[in-house]
N, C-alpha and C. Protein backbone atom coordinates (compact mmCIF):
# COMPACT_ATOMS: atom_id res chain seq x y z
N UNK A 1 126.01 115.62 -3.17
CA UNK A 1 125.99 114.17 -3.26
C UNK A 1 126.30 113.58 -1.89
N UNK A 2 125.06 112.92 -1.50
CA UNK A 2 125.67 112.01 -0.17
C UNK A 2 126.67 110.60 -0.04
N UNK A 3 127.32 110.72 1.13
CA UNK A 3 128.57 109.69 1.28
C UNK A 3 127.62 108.37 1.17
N UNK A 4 127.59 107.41 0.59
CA UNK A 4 126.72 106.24 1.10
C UNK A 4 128.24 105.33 1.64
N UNK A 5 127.91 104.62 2.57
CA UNK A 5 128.68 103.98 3.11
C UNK A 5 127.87 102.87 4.00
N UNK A 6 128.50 101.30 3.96
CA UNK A 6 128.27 100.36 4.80
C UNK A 6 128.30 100.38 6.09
N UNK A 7 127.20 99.69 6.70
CA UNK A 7 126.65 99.96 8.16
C UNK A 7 128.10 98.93 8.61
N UNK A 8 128.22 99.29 10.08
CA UNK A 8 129.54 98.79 10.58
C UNK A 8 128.36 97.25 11.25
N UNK A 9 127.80 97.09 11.37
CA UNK A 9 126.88 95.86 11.97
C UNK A 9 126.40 95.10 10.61
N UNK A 10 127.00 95.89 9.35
CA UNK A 10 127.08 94.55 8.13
C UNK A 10 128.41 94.11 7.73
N UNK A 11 129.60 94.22 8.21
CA UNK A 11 130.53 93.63 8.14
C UNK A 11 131.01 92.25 9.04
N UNK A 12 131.43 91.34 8.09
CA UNK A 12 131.78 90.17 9.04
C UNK A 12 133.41 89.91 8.60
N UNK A 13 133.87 88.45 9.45
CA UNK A 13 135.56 88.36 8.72
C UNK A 13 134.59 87.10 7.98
N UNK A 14 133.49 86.42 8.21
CA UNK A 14 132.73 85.56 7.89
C UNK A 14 132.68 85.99 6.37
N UNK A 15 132.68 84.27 5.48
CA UNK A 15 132.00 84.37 3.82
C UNK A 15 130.63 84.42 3.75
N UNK A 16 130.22 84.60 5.07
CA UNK A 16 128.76 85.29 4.82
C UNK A 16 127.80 85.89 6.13
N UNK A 17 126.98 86.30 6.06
CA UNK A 17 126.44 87.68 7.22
C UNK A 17 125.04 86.34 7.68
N UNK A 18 124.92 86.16 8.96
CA UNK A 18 124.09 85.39 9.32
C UNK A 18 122.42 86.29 9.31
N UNK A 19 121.66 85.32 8.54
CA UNK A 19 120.18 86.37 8.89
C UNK A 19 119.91 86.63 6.74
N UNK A 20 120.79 86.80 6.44
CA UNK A 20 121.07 87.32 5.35
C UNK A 20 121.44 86.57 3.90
N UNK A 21 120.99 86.50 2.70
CA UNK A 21 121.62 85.80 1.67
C UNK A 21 122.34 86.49 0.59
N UNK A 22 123.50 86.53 0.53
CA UNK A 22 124.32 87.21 -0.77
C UNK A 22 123.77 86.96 -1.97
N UNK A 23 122.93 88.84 -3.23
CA UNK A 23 122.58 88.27 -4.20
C UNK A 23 123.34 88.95 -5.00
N UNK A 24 124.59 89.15 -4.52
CA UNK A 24 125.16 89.99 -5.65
C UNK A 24 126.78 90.43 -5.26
N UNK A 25 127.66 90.00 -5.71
CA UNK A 25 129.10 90.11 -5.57
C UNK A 25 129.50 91.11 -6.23
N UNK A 26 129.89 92.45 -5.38
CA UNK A 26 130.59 93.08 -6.36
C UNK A 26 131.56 93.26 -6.56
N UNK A 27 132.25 92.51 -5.67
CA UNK A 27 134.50 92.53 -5.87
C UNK A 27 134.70 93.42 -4.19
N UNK A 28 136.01 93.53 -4.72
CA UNK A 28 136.94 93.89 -3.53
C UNK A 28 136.09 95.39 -3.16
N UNK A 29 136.34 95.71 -1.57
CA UNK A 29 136.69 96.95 -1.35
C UNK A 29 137.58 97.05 -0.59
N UNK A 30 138.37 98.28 -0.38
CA UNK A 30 139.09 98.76 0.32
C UNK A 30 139.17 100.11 0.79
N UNK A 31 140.12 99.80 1.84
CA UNK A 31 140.78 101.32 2.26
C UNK A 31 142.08 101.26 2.89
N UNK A 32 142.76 102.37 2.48
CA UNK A 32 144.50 102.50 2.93
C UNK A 32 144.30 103.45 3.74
N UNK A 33 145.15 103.44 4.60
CA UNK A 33 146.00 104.76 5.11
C UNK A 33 147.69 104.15 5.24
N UNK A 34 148.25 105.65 5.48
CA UNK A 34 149.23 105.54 5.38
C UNK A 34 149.61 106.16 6.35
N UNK A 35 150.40 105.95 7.76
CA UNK A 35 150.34 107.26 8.90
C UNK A 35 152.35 107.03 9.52
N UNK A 36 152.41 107.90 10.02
CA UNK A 36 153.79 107.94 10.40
C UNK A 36 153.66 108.47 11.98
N UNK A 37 154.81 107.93 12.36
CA UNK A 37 154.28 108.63 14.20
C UNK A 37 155.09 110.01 14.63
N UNK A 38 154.70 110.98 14.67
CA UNK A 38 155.60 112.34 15.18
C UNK A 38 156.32 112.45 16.10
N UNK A 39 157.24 112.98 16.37
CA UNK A 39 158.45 112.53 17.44
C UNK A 39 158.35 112.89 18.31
N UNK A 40 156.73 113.69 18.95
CA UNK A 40 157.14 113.96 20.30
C UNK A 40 156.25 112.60 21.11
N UNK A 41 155.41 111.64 20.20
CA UNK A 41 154.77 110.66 20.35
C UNK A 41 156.26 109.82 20.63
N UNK A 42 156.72 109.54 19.53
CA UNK A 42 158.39 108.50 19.81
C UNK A 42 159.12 109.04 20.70
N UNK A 43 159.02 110.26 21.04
CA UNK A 43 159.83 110.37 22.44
C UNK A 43 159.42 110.15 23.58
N UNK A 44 157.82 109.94 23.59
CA UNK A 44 156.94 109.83 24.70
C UNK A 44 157.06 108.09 24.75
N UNK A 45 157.00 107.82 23.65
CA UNK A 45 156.83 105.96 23.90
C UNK A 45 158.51 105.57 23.94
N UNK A 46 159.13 106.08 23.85
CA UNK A 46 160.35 105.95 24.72
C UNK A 46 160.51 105.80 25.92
N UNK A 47 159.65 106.66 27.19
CA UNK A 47 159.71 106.25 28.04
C UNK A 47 158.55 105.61 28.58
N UNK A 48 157.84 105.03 27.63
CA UNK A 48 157.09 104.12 28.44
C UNK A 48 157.61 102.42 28.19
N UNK A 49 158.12 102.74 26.75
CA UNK A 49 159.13 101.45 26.88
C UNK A 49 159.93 100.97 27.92
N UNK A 50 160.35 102.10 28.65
CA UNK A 50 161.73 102.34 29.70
C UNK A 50 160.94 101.38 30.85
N UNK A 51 159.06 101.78 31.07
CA UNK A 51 158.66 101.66 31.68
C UNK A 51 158.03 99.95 31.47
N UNK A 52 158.04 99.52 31.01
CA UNK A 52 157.84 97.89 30.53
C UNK A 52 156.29 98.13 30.20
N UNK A 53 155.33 97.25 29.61
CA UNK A 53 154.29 96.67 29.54
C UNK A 53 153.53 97.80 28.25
N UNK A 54 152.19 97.89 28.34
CA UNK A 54 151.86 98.17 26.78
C UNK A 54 152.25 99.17 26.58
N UNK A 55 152.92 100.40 25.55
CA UNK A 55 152.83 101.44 24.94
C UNK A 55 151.50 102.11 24.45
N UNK A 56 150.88 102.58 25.42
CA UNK A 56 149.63 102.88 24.93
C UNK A 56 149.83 104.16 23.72
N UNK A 57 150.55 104.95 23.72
CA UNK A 57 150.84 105.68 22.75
C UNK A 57 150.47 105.07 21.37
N UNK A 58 150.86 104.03 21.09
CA UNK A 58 151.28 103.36 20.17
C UNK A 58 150.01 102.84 19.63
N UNK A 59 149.57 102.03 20.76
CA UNK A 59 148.20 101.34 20.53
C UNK A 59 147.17 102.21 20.12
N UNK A 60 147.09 103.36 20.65
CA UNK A 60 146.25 104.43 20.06
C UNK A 60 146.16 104.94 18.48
N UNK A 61 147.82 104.63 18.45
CA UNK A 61 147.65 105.01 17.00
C UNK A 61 147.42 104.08 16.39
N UNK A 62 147.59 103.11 16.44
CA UNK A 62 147.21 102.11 15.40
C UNK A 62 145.96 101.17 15.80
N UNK A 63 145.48 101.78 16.88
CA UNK A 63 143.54 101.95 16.74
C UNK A 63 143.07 102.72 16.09
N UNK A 64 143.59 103.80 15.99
CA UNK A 64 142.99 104.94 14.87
C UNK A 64 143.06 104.81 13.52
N UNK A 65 144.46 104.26 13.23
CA UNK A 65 144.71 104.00 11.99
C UNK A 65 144.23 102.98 11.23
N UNK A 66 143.44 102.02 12.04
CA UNK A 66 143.18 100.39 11.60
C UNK A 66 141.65 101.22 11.32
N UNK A 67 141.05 101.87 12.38
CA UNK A 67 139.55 102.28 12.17
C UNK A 67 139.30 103.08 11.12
N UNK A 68 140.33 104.18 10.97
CA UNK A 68 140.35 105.03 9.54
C UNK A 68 140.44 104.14 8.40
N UNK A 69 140.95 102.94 8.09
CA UNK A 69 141.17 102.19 6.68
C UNK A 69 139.85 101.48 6.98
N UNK A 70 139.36 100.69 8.21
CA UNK A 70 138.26 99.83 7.98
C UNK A 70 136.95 101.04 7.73
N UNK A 71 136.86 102.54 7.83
CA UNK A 71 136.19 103.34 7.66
C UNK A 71 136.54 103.72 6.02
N UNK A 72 137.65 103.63 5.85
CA UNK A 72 137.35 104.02 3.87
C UNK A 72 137.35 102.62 3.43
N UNK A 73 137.02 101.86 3.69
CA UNK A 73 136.39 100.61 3.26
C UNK A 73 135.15 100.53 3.12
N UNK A 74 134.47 100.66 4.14
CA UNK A 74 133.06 100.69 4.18
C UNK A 74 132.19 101.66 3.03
N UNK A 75 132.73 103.19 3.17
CA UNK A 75 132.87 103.99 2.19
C UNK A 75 132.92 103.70 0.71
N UNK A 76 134.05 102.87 0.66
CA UNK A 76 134.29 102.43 -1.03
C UNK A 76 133.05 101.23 -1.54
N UNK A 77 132.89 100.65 -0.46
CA UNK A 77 132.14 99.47 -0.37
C UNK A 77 130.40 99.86 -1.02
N UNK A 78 130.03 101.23 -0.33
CA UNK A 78 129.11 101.75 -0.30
C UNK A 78 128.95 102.53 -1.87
N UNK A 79 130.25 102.89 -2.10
CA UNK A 79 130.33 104.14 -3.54
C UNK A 79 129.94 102.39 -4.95
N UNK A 80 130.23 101.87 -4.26
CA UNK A 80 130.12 100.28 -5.09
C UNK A 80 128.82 99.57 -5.17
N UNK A 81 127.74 100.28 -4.22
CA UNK A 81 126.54 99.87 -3.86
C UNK A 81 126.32 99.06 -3.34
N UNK A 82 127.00 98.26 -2.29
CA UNK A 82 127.17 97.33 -1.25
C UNK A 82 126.17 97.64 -0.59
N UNK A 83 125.73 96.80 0.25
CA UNK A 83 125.17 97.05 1.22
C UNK A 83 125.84 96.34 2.58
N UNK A 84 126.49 95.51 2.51
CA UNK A 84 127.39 94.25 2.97
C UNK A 84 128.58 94.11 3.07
N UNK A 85 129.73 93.81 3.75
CA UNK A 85 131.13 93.14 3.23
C UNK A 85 131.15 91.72 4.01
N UNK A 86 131.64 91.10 2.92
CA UNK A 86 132.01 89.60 3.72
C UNK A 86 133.48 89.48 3.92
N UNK A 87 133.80 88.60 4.29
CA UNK A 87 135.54 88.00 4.54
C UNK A 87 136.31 89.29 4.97
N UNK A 88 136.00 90.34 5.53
CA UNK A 88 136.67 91.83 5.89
C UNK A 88 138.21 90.98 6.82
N UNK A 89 139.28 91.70 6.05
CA UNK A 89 140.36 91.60 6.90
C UNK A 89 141.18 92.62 7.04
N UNK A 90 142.42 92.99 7.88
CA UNK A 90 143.53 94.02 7.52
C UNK A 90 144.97 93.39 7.40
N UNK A 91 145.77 94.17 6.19
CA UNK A 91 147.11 93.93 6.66
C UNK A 91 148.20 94.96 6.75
N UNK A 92 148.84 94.69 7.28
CA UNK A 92 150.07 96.00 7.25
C UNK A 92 151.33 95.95 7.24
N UNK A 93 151.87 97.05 6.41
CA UNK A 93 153.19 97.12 5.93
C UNK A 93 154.27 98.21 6.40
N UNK A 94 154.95 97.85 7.22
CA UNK A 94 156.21 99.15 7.09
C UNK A 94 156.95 99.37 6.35
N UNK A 95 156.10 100.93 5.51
CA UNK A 95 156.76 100.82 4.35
C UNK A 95 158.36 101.25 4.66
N UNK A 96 159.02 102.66 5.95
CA UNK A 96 160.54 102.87 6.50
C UNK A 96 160.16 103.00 7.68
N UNK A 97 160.96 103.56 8.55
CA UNK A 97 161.15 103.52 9.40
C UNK A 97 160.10 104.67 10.10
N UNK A 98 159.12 104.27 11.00
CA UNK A 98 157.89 105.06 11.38
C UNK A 98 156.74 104.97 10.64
N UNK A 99 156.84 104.66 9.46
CA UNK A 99 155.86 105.06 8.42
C UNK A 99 155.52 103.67 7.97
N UNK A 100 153.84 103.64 8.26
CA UNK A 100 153.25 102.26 8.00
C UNK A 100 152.31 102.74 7.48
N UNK A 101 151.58 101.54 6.65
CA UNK A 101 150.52 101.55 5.64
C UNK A 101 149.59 100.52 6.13
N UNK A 102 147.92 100.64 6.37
CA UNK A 102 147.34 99.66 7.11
C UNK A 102 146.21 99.92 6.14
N UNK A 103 146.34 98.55 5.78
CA UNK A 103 144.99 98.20 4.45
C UNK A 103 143.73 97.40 4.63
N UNK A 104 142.33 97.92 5.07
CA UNK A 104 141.66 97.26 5.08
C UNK A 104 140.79 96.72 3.77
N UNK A 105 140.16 95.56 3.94
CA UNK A 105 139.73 94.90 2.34
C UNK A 105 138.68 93.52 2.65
N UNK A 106 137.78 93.57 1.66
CA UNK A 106 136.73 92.42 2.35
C UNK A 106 136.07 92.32 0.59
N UNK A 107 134.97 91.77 0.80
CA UNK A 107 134.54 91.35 -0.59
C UNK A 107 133.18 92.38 -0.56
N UNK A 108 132.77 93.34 -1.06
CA UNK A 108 131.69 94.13 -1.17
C UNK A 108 130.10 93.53 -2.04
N UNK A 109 129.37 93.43 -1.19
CA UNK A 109 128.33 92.22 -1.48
C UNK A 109 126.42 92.99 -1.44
N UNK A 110 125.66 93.03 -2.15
CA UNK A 110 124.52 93.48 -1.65
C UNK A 110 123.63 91.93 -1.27
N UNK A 111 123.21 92.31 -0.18
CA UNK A 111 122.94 90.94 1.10
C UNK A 111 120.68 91.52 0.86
N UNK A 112 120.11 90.62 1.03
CA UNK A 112 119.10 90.78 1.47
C UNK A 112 118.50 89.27 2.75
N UNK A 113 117.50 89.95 3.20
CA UNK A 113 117.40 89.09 4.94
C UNK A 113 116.63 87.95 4.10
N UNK A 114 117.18 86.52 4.68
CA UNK A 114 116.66 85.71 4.21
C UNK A 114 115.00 85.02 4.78
């Protein structure tokens, strides 16, 4: 069985995809992850803290982690027969200490070109 999944050039944060007319709403999709940072990463962004300005350590991970949830989104979106997502957003939660949860979610829509 193949993965079907939404093209990343049909997602908008937009209630609707320009070019295109929504004929069919199919509800939410999403995707979670859940990631924690390993301590030789927190010992490394320790001293770049020391060192002032961005923690790229950091930023890395939670580029990866934002792209992995907006990637099982698209996925779910697709298992839903989307072809589309509209209104796509993320939010995130620390659930303790290191350990965050980053949820992407949009409205899963099959779009045809108007």
């Amino acid at each position: 069985m193949e993965n079907k999944t939404v093209e990343h050039n049909m997602v908008t944060t937009a209630f609707g995809l320009e070019g295109f007319r929504i004929v069919k709403n199919l509800g939410v999709a999403r995707g979670i992850i859940v990631r924690s940072r390993n301590i030789f990463g927190s010992i490394a962004a320790v001293f770049q803290t020391l060192a002032g300005g961005n923690i790229s350590l950091f930023t890395t991970l939670c580029e990866r982690t934002r792209a992995d949830a907006f990637d099982l989104m698209l996925l779910h979106a697709g298992e839903m027969g989307a072809n589309a997502v509209v209104g796509a957003r993320y939010d995130a939660t620390e659930m303790t200490g290191g350990v965050t949860e980053v949820l992407a979610y949009g409205t899963a829509v099959i779009v045809e070109p108007e």
